[in-house]
N, C-alpha and C. Protein backbone atom coordinates (compact mmCIF):
# COMPACT_ATOMS: atom_id res chain seq x y z
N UNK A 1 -54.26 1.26 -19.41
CA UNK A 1 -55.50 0.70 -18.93
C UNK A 1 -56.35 0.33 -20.13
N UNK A 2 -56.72 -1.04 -20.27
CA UNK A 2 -57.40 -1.65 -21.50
C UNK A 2 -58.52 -0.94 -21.38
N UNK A 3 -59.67 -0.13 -20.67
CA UNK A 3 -60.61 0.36 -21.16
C UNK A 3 -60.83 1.91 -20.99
N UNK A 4 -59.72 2.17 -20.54
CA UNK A 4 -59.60 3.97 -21.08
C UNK A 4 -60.24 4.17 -22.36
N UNK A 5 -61.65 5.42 -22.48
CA UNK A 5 -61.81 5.50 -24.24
C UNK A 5 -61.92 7.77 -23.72
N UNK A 6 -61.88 7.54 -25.22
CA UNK A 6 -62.30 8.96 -25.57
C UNK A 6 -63.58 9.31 -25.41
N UNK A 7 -64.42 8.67 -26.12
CA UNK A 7 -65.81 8.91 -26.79
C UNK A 7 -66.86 8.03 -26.04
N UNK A 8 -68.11 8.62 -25.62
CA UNK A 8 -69.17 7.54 -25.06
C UNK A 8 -68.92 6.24 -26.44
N UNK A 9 -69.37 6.92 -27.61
CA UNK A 9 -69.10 5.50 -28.90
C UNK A 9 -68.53 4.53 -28.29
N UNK A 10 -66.77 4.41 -28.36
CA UNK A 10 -65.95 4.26 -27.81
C UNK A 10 -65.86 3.49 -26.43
N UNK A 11 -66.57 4.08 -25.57
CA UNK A 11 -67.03 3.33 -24.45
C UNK A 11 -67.79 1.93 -24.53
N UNK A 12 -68.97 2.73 -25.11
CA UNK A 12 -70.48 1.33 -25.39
C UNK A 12 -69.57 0.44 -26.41
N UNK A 13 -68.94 0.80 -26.94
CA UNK A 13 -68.07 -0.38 -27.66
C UNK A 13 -67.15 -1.25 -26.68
N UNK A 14 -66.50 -0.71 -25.52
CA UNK A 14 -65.86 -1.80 -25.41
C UNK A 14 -66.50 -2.22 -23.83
N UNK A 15 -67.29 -1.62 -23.15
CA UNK A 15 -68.42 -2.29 -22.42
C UNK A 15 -68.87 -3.39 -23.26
N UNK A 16 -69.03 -3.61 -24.41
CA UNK A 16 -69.50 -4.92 -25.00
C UNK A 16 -68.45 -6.03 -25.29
N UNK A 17 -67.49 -5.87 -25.22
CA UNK A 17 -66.31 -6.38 -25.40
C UNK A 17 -65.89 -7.40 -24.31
N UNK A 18 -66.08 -8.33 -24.31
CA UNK A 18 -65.77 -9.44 -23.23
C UNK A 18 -64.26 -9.69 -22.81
N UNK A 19 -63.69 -10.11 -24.23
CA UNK A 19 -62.31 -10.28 -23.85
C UNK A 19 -61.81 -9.61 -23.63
N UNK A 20 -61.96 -7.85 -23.70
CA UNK A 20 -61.57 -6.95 -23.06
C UNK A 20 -61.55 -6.76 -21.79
N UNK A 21 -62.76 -6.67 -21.57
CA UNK A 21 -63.74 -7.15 -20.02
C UNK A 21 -62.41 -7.87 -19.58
N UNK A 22 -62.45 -8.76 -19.88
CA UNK A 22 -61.47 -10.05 -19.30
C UNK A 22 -59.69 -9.66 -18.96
N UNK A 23 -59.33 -8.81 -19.91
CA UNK A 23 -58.59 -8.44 -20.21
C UNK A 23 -58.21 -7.48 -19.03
N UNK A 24 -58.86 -6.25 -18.87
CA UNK A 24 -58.82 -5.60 -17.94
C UNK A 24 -58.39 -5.87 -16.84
N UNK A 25 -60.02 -6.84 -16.33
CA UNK A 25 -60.35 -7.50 -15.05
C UNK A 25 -58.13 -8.07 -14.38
N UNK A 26 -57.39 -8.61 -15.61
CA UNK A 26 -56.56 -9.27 -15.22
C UNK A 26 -55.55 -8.34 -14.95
N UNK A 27 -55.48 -7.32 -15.79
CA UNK A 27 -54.36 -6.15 -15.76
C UNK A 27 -54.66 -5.44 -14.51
N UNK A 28 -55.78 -5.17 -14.10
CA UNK A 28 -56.04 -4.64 -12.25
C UNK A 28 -55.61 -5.65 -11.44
N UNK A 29 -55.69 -6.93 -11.37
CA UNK A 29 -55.56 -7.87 -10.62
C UNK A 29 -54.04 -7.96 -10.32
N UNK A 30 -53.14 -7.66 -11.78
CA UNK A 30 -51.53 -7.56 -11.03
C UNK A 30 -51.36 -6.25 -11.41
N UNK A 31 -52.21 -4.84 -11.09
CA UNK A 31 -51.46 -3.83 -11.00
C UNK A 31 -51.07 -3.32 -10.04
N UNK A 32 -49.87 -2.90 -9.66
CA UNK A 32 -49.28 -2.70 -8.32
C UNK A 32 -49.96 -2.22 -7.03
N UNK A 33 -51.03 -1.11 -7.81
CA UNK A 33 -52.06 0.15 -6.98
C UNK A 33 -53.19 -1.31 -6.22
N UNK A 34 -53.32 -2.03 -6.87
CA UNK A 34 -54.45 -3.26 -6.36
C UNK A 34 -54.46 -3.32 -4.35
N UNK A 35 -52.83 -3.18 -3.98
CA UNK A 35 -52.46 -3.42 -2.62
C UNK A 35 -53.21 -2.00 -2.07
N UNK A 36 -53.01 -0.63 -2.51
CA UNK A 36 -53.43 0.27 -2.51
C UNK A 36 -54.64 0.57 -2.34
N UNK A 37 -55.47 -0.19 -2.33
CA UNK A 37 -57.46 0.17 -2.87
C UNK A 37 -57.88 -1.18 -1.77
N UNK A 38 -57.29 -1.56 -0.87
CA UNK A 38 -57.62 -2.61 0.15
C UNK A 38 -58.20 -1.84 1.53
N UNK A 39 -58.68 -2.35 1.95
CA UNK A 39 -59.79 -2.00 3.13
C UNK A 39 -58.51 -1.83 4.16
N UNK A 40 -57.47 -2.91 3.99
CA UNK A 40 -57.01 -2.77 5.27
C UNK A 40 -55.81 -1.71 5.18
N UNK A 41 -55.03 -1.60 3.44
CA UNK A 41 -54.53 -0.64 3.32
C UNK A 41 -54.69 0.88 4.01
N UNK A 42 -56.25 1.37 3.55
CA UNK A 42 -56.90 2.06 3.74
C UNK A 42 -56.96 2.30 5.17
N UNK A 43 -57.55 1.96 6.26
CA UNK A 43 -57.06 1.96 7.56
C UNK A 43 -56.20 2.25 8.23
N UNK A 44 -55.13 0.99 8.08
CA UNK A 44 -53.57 1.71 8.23
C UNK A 44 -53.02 3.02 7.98
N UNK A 45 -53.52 3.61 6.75
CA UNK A 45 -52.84 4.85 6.09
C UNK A 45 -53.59 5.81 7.10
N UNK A 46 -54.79 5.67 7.32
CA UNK A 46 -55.03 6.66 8.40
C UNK A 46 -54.84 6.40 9.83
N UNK A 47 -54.32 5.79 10.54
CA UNK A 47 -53.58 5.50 11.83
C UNK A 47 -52.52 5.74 11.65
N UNK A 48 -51.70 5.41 10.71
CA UNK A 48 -50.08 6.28 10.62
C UNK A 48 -50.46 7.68 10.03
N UNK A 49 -51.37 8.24 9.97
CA UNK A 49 -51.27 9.80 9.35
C UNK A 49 -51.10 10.90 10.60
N UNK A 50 -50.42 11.76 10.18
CA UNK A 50 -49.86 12.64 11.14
C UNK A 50 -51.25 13.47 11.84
N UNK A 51 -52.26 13.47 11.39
CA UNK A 51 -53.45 13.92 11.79
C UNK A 51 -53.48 13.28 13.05
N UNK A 52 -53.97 11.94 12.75
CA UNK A 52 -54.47 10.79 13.40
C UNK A 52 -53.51 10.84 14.93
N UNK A 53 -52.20 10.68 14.72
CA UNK A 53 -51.31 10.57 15.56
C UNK A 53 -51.63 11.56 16.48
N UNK A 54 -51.53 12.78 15.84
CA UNK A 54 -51.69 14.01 17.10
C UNK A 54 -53.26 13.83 17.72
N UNK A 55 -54.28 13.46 17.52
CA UNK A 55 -55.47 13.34 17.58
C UNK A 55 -55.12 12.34 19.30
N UNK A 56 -54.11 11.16 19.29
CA UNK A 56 -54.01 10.57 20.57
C UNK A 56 -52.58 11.09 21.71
């Protein structure tokens, strides 16, 4: 992950960093988890959950 840091320093440094910024922004956009963090993902996973099921 391009903006993982150690240090606040570290941080405020690459919060300023655009092409990083940019950089990032693109590496989330094709990371696999992206399908994962969707509204409708999200939903689904709790209508197929075994909770849910016994609940009807």
């Amino acid at each position: 992950y391009p903006l993982y840091f150690q240090s606040r320093q570290e941080a405020a440094a690459k919060a300023e960093d655009f092409a990083l910024i940019e950089e990032t922004h693109h590496y989330l956009q094709q990371h696999p988890i992206k399908e994962k963090l969707s509204n409708d993902y999200f939903l689904k996973s709790i209508v197929k959950s075994e909770i849910y099921q016994q609940l009807s």
